[in-house]
C-alpha atoms as a PDB file:
ATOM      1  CA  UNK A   1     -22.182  21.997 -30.063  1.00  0.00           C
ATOM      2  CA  UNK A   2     -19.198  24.039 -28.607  1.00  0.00           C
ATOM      3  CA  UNK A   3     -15.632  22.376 -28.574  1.00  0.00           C
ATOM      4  CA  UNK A   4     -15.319  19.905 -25.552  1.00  0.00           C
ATOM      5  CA  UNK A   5     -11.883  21.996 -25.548  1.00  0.00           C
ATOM      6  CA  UNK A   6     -13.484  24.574 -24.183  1.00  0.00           C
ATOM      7  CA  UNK A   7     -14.403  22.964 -21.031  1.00  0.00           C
ATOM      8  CA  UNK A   8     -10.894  22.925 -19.465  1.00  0.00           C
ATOM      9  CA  UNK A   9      -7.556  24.707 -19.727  1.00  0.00           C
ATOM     10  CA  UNK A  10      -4.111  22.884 -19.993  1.00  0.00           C
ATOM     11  CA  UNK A  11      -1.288  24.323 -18.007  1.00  0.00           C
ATOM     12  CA  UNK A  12       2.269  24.404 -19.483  1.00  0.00           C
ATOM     13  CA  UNK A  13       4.939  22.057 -18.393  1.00  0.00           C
ATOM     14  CA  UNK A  14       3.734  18.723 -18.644  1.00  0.00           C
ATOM     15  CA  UNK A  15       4.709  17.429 -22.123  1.00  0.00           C
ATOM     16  CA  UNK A  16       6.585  15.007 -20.937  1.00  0.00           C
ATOM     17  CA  UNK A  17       3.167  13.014 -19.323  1.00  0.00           C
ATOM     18  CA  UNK A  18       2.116   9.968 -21.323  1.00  0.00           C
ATOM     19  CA  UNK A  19       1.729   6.653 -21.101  1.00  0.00           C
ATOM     20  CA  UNK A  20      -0.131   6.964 -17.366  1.00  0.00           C
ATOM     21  CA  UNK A  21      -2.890   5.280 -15.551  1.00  0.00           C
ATOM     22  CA  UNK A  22      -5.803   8.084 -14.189  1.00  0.00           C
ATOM     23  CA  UNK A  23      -7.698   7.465 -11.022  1.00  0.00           C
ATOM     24  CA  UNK A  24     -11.738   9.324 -11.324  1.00  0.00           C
ATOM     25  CA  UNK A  25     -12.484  10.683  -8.286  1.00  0.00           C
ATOM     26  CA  UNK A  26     -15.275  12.588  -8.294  1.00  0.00           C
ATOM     27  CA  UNK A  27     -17.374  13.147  -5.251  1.00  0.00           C
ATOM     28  CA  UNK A  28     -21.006  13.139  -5.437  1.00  0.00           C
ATOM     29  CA  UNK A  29     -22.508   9.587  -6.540  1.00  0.00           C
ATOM     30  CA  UNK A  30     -23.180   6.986  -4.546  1.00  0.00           C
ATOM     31  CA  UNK A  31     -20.000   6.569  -1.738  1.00  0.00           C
ATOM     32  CA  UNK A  32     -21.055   3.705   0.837  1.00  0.00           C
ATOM     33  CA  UNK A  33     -18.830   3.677   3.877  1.00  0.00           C
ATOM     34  CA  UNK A  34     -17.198   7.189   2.175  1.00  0.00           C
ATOM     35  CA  UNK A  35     -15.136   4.410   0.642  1.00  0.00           C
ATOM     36  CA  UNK A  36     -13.831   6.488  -2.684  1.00  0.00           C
ATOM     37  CA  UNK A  37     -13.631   9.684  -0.402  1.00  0.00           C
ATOM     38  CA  UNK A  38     -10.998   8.164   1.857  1.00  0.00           C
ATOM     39  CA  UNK A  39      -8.834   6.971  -0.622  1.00  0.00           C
ATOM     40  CA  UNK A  40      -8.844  10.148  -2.521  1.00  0.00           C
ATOM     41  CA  UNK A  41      -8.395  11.702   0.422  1.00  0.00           C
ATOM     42  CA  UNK A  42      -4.673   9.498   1.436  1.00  0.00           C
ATOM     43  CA  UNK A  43      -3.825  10.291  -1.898  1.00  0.00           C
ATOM     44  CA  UNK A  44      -3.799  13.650  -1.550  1.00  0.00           C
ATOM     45  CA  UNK A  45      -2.718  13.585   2.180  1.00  0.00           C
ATOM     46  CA  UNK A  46       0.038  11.786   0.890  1.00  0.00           C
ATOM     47  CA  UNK A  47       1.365  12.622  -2.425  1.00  0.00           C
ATOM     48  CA  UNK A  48       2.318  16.731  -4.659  1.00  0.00           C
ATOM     49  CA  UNK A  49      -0.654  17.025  -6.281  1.00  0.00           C
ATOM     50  CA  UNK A  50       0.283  18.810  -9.882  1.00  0.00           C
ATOM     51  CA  UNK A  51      -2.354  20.672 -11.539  1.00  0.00           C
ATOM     52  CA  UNK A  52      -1.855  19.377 -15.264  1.00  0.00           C
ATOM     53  CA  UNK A  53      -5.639  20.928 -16.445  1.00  0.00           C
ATOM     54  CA  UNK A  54      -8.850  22.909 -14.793  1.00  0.00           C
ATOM     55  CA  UNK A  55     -12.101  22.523 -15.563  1.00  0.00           C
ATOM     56  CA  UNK A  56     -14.554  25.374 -16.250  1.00  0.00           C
ATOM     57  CA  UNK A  57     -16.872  24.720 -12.588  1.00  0.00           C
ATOM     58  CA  UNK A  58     -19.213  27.468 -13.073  1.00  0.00           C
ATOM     59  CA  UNK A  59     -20.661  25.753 -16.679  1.00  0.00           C
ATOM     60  CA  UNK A  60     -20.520  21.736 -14.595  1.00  0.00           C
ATOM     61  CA  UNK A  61     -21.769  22.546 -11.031  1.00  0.00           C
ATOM     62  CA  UNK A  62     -25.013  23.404  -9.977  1.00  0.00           C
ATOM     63  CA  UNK A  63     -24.235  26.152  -6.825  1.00  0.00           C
ATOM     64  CA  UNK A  64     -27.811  25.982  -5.758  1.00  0.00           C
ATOM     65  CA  UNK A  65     -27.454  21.977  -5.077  1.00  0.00           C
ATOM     66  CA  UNK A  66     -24.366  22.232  -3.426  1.00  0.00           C
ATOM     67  CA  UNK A  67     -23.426  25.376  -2.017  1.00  0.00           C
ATOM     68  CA  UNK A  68     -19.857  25.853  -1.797  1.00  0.00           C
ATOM     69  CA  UNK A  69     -18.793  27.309   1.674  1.00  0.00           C
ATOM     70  CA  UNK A  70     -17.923  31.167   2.295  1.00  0.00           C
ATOM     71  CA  UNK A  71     -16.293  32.885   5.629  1.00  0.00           C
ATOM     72  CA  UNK A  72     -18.184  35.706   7.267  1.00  0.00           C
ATOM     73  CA  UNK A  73     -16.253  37.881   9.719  1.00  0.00           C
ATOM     74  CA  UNK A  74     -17.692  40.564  11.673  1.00  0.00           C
ATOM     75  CA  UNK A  75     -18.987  42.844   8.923  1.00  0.00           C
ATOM     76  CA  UNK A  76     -17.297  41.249   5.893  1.00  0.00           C
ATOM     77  CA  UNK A  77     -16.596  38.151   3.458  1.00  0.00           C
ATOM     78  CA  UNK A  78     -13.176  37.085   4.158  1.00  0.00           C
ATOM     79  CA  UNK A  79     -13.133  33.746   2.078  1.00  0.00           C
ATOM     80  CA  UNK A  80     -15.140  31.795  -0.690  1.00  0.00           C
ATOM     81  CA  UNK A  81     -14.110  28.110  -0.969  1.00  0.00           C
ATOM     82  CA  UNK A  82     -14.955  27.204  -4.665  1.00  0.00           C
ATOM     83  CA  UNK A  83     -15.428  24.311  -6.356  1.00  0.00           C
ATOM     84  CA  UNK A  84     -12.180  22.451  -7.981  1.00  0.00           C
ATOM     85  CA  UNK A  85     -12.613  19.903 -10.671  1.00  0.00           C
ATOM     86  CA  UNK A  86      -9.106  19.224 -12.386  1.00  0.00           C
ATOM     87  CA  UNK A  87      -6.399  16.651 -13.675  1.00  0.00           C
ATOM     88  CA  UNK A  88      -3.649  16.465 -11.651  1.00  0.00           C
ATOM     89  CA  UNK A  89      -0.145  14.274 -11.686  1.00  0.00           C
ATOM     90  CA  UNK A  90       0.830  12.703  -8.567  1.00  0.00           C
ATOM     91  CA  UNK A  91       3.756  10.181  -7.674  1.00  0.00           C
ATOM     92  CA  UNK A  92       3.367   7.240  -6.071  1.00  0.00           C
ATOM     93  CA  UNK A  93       5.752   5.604  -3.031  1.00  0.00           C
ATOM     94  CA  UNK A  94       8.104   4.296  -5.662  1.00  0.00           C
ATOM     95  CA  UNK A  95       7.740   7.657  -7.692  1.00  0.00           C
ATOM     96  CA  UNK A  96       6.016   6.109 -10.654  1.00  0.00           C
ATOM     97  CA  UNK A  97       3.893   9.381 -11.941  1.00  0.00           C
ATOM     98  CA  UNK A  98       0.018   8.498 -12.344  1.00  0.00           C
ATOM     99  CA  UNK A  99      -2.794  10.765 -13.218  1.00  0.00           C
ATOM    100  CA  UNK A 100      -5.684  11.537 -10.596  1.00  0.00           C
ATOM    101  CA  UNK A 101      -9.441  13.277 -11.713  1.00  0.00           C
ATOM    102  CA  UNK A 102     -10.591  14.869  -8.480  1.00  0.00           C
ATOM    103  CA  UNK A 103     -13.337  17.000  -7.983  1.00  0.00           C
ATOM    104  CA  UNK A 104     -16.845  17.265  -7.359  1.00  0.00           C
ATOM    105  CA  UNK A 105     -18.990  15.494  -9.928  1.00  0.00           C
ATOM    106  CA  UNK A 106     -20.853  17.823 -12.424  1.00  0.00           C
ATOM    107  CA  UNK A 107     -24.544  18.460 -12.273  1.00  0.00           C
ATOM    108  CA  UNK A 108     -24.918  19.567 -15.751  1.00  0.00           C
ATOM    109  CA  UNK A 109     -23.035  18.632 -19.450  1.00  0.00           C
ATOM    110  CA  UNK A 110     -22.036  15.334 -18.900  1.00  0.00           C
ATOM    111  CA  UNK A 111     -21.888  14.388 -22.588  1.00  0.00           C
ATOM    112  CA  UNK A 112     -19.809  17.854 -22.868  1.00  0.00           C
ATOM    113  CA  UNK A 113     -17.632  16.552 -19.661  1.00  0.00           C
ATOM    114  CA  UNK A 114     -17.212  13.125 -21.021  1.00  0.00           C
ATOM    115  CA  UNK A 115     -15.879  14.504 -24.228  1.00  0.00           C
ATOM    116  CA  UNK A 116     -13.782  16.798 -22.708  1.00  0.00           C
ATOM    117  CA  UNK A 117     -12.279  14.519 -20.647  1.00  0.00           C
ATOM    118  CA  UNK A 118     -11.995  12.170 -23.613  1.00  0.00           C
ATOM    119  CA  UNK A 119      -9.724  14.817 -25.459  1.00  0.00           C
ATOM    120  CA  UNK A 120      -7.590  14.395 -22.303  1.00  0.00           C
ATOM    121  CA  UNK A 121      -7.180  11.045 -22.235  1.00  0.00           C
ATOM    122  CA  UNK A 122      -6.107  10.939 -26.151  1.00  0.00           C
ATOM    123  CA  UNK A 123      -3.918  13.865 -25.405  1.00  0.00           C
ATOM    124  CA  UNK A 124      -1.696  12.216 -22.544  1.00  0.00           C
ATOM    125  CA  UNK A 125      -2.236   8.573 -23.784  1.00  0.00           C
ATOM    126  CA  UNK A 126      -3.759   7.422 -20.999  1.00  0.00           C
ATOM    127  CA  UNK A 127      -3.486   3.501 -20.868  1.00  0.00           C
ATOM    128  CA  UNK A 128      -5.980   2.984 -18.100  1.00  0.00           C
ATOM    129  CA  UNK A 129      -8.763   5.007 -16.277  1.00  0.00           C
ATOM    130  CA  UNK A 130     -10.054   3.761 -13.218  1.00  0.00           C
ATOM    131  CA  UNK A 131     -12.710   4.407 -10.357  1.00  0.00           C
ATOM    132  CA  UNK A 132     -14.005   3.411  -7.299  1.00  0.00           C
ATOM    133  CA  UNK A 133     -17.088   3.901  -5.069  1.00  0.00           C
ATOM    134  CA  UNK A 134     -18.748   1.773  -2.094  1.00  0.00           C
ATOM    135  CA  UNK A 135     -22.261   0.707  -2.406  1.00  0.00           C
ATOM    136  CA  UNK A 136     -24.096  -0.790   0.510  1.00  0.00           C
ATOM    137  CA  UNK A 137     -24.757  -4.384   0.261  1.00  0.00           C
ATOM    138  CA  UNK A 138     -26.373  -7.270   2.683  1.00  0.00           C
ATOM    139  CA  UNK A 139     -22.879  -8.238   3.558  1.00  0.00           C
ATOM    140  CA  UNK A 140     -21.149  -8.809   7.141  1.00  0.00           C
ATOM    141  CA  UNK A 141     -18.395  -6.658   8.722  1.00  0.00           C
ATOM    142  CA  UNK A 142     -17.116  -9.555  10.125  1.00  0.00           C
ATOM    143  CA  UNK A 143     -15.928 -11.621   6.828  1.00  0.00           C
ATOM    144  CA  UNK A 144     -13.635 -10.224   3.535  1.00  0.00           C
ATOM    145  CA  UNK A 145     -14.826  -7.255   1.525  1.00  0.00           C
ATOM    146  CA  UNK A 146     -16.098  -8.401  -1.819  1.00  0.00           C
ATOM    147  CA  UNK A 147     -16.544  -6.156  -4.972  1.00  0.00           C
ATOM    148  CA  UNK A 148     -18.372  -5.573  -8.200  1.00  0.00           C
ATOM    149  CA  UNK A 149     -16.264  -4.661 -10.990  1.00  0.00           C
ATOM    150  CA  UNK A 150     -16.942  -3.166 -14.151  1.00  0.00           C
ATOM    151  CA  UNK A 151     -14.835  -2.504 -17.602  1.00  0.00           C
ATOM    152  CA  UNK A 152     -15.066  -1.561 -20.938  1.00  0.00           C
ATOM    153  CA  UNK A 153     -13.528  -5.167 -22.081  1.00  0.00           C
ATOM    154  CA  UNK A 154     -14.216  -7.717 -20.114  1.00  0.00           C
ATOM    155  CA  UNK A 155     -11.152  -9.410 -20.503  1.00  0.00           C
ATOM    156  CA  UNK A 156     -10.056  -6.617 -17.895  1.00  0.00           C
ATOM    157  CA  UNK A 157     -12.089  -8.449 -14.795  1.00  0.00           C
ATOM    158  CA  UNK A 158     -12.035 -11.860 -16.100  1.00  0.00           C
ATOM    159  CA  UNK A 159     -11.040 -13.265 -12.896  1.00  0.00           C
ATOM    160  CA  UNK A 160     -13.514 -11.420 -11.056  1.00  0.00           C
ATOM    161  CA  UNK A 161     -16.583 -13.413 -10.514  1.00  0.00           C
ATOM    162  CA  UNK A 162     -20.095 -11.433 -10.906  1.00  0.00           C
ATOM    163  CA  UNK A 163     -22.575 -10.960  -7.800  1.00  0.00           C
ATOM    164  CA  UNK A 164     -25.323  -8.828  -9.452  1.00  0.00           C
ATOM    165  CA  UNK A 165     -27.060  -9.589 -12.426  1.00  0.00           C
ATOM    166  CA  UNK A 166     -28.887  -7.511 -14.442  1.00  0.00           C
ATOM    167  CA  UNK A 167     -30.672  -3.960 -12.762  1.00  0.00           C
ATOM    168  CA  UNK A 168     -31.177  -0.948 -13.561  1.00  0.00           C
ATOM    169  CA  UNK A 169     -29.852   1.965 -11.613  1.00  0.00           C
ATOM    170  CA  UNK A 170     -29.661   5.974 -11.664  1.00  0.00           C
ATOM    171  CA  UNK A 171     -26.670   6.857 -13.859  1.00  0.00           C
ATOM    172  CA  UNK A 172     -23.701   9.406 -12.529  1.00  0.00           C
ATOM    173  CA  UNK A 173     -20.911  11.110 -14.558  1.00  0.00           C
ATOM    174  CA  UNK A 174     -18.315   8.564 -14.037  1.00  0.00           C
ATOM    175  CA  UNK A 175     -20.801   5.815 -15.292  1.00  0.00           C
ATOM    176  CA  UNK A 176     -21.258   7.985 -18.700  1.00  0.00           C
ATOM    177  CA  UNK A 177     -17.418   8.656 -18.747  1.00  0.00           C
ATOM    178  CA  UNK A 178     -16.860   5.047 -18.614  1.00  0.00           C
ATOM    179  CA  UNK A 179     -18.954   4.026 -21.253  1.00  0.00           C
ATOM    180  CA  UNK A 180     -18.281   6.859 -23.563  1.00  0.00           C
ATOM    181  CA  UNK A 181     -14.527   5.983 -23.383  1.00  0.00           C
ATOM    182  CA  UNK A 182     -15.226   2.248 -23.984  1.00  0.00           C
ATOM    183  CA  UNK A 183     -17.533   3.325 -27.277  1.00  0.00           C
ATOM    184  CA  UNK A 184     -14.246   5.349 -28.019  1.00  0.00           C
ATOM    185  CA  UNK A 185     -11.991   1.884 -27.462  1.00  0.00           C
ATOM    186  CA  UNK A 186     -10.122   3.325 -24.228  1.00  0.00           C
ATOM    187  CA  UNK A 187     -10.163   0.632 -21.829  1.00  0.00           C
ATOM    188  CA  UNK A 188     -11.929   1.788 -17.732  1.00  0.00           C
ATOM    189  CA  UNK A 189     -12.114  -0.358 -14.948  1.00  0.00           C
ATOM    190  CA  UNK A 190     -14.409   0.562 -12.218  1.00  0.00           C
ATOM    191  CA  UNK A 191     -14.729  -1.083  -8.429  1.00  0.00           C
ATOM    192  CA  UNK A 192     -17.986  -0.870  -6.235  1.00  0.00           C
ATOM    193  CA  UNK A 193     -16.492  -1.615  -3.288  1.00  0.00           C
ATOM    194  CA  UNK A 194     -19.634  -3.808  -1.213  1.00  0.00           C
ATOM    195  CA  UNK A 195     -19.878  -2.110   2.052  1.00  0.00           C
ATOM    196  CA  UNK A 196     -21.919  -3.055   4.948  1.00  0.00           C
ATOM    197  CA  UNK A 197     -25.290  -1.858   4.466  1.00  0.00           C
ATOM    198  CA  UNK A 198     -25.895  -0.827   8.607  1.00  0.00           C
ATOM    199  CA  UNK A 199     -21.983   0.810   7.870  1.00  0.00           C
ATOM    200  CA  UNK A 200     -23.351   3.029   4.741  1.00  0.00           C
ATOM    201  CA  UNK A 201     -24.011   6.195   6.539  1.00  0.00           C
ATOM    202  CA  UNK A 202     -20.504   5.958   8.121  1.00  0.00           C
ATOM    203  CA  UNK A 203     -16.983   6.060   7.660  1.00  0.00           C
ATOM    204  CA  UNK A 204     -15.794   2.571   7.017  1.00  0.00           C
ATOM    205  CA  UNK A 205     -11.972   2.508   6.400  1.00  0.00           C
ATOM    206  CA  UNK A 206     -11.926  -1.489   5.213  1.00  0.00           C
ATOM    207  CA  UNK A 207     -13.526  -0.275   2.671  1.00  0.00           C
ATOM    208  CA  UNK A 208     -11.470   2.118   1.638  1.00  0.00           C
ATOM    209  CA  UNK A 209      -8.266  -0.030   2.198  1.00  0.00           C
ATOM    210  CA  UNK A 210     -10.124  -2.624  -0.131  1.00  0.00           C
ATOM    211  CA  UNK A 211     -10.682  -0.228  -2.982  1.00  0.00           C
ATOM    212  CA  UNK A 212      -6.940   1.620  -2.913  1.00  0.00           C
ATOM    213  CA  UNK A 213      -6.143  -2.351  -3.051  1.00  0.00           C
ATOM    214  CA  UNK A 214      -7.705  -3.031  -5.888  1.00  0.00           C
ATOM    215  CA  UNK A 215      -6.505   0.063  -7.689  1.00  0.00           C
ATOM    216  CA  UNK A 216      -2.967  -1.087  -7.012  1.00  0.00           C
ATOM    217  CA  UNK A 217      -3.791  -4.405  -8.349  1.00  0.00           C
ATOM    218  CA  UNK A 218      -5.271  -3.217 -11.368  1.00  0.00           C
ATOM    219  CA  UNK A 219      -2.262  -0.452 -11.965  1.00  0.00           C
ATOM    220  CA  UNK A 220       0.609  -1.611 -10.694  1.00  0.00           C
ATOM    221  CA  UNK A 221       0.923   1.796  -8.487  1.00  0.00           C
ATOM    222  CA  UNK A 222       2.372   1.766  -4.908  1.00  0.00           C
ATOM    223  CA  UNK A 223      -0.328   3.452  -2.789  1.00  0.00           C
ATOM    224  CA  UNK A 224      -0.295   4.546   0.836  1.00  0.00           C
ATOM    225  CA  UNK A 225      -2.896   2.426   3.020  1.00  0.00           C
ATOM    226  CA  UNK A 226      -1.108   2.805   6.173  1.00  0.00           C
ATOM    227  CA  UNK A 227      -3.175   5.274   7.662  1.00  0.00           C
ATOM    228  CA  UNK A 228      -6.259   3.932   6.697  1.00  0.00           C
ATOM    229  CA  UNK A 229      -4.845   0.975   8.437  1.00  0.00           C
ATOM    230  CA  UNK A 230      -4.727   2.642  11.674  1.00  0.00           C
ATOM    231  CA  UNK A 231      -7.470   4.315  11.440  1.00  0.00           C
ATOM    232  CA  UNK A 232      -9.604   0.961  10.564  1.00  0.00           C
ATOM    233  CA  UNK A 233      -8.176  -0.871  13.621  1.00  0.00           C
ATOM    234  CA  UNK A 234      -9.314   1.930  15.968  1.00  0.00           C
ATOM    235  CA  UNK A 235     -13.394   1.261  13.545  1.00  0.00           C
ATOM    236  CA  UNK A 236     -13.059  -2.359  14.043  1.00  0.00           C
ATOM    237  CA  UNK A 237     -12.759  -1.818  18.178  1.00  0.00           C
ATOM    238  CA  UNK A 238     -16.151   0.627  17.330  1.00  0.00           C
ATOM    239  CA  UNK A 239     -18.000  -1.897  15.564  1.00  0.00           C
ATOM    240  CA  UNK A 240     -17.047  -4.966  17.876  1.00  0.00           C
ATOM    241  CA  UNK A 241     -18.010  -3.442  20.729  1.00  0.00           C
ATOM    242  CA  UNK A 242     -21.314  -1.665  19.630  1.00  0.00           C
ATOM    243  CA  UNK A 243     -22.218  -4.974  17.866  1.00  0.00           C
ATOM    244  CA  UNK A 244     -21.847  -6.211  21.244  1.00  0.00           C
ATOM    245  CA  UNK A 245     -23.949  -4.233  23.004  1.00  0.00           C
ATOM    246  CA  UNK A 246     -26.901  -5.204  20.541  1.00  0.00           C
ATOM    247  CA  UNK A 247     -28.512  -8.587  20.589  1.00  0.00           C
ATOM    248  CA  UNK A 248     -30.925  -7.227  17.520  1.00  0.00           C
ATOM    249  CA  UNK A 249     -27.395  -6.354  16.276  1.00  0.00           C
ATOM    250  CA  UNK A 250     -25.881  -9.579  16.808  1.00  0.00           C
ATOM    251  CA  UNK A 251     -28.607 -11.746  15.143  1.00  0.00           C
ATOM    252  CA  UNK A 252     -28.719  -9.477  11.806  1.00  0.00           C
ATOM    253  CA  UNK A 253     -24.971  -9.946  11.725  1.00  0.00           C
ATOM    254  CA  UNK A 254     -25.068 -13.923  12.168  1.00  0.00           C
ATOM    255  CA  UNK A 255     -27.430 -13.852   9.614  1.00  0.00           C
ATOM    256  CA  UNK A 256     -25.304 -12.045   7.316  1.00  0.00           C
ATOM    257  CA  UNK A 257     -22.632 -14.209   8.013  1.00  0.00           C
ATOM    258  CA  UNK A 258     -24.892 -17.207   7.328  1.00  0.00           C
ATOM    259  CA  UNK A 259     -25.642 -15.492   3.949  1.00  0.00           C
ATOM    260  CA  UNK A 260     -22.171 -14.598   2.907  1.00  0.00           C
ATOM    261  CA  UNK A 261     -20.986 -18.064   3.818  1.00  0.00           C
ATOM    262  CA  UNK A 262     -23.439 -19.913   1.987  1.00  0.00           C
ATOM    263  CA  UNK A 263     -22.798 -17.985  -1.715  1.00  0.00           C
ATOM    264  CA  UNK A 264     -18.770 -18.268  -1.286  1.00  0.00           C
ATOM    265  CA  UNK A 265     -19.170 -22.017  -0.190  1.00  0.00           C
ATOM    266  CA  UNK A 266     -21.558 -22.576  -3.691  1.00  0.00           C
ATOM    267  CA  UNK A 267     -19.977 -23.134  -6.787  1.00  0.00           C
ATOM    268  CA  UNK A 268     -18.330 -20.426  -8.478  1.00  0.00           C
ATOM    269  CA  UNK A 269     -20.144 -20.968 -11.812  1.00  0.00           C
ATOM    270  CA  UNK A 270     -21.692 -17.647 -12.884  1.00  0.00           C
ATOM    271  CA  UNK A 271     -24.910 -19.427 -14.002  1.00  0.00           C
ATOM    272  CA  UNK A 272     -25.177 -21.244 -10.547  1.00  0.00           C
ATOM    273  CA  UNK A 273     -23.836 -18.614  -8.074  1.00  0.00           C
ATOM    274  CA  UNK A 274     -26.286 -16.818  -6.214  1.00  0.00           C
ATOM    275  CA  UNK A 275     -26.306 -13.294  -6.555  1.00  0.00           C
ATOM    276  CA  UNK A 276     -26.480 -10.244  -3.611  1.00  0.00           C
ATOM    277  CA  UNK A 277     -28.390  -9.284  -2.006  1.00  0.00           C
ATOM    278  CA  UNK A 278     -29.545 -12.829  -1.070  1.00  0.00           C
ATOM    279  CA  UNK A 279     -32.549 -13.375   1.870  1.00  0.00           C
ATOM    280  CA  UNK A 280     -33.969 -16.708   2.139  1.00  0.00           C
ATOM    281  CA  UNK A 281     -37.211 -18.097   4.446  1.00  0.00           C
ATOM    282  CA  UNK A 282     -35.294 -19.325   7.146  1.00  0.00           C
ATOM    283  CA  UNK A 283     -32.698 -16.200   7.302  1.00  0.00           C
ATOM    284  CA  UNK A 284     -35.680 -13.882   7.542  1.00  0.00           C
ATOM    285  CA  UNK A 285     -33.170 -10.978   6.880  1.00  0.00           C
ATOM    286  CA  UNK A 286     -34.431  -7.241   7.399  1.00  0.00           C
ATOM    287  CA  UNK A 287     -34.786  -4.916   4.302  1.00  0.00           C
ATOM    288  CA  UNK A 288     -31.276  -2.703   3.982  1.00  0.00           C
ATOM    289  CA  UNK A 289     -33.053   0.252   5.924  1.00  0.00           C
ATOM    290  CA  UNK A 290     -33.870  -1.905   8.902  1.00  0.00           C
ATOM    291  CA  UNK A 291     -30.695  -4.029   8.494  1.00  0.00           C
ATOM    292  CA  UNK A 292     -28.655  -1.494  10.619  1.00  0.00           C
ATOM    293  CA  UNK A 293     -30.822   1.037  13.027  1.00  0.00           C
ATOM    294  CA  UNK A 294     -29.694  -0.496  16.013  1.00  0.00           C
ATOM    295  CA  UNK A 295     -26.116  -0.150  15.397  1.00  0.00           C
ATOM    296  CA  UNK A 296     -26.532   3.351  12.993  1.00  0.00           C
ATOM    297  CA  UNK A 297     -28.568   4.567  16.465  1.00  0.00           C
ATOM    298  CA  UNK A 298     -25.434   3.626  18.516  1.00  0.00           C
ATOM    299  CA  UNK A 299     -22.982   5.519  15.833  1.00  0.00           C
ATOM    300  CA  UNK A 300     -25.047   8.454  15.956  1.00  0.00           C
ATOM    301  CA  UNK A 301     -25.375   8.076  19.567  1.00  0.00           C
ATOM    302  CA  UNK A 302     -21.738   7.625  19.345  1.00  0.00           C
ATOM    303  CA  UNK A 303     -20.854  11.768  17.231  1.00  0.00           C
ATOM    304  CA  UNK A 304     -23.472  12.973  19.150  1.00  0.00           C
ATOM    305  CA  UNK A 305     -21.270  12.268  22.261  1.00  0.00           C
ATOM    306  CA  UNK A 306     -17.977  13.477  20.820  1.00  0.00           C
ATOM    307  CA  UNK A 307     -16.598  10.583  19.547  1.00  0.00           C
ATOM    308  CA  UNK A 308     -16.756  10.707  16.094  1.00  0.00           C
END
């Protein structure tokens, strides 16, 4: 097996980072509401992104999957955007330095990324790795965003009260990287943000606010949410008044809200709380495809026209 080493190049000038906190954000898995997208996206909107290390892309991305973009002019190539995977250091609002993994996620050598990035975190003494991601859920627009968390220890989201149980899902990079560094005894929390299910396909700024939240809870890092803030007042408008427009709409939110209200009213005993998503008899809730086609149909409707 080659040296995990050999997946990634340092650059010089950053002996001086240790002791910092490093937000994944890798682009590829599963990204309800383009919850982890936005947020990775403010941060770099926001903050000097520092290249501290590179990846090796060509031996981690599959080109054939995901094409990366190239600029034709006339009679000639003028531009090829390729794919960046790489550690950078960032600053937040109070100028506290934090580390941020942002890239696309790798098709291929996972074990080989996982140990790479391993070396990294042993390297700058990372104290914390974290992640985000949405995932759609039967849960209403119209009531506060919940969340699943995830650790290594669980004495890291002790005060976070379960809503799945046990399943079995398709694994990503990030999953692997987590539980590699817990086998390892670095501690990783991760947040699956629960985003509207008929809100999936879309970008859902609450979402994202929810999840750059819950990174600053977990960190202690000052992080920018304003815009996202603006930008989810001008989606709430959206929502309310396509919601409106739907009576099919309207009853598969109420029903939602039904749902919703019901588990956070029963006890919060793990062994007694019901678990999402919930549908009972009476509710008669629709599966998560048919939970939002009227309103998807109006947002469609809605870039279609111009609107975004």
């Amino acid at each position: 097996m080659r040296d995990p080493a050999d997946l990634y190049e340092l650059h010089p000038g950053f002996d001086d980072v240790a002791g910092l906190a490093m937000l994944v954000c890798l682009d590829g898995f599963v990204d309800a509401g383009h919850t982890g997208r936005q947020m990775a996206t403010a941060l770099f909107e926001r903050f000097t992104a520092e290249e501290v290390a590179t990846f090796d892309a060509d031996r981690l991305v599959d080109y054939r999957s995901r094409r990366p973009m190239m600029t034709f002019v006339e009679n000639t190539w003028t531009a090829y955007d390729a794919p960046k995977l790489a550690l950078y250091r960032m600053h937040d609002e109070e100028d506290a330095p934090f580390l941020v993994l942002h890239g696309p996620e790798p098709d291929r050598e996972w074990e080989a990324f996982a140990a790479a990035v391993g070396q990294l975190v042993d390297h700058f003494s990372v104290t914390l790795s974290i992640s985000t991601h949405g995932i759609p859920m039967a849960v209403p627009h119209t009531r506060p965003i919940t969340v699943t968390p995830h650790s290594t220890r669980p004495e890291l989201v002790e005060e976070h009260i379960p809503w799945i149980g046990r399943v079995e899902v398709p694994g990503s990079a990030v999953s692997v990287l987590e539980y590699r560094l817990g086998e390892s005894g670095h501690d990783f929390v991760g947040y699956a943000v629960h985003v509207p299910s008929y809100l999936g396909q879309s970008q859902y700024p609450r979402a994202a606010i929810a999840a750059t939240e819950y990174v600053a809870g977990a960190t202690g890092l000052a992080l920018p949410t304003a815009e996202l803030e603006e930008a989810a007042r001008t989606t709430d408008v959206d929502i309310a008044e396509q919601v409106a427009a739907s009576e099919e709409v309207q009853r598969v939110v109420a029903n939602l809200e039904r749902q919703y209200d019901d588990i956070m009213s029963s006890q919060t005993d793990p062994e007694e709380r019901p678990t999402l998503p919930l549908a009972d008899d009476e509710a008669k809730l629709p599966t998560a495809d048919e939970l939002g086609a009227e309103l998807e149909r109006y947002l469609a409707e809605r870039e279609g026209d111009g609107n975004g």
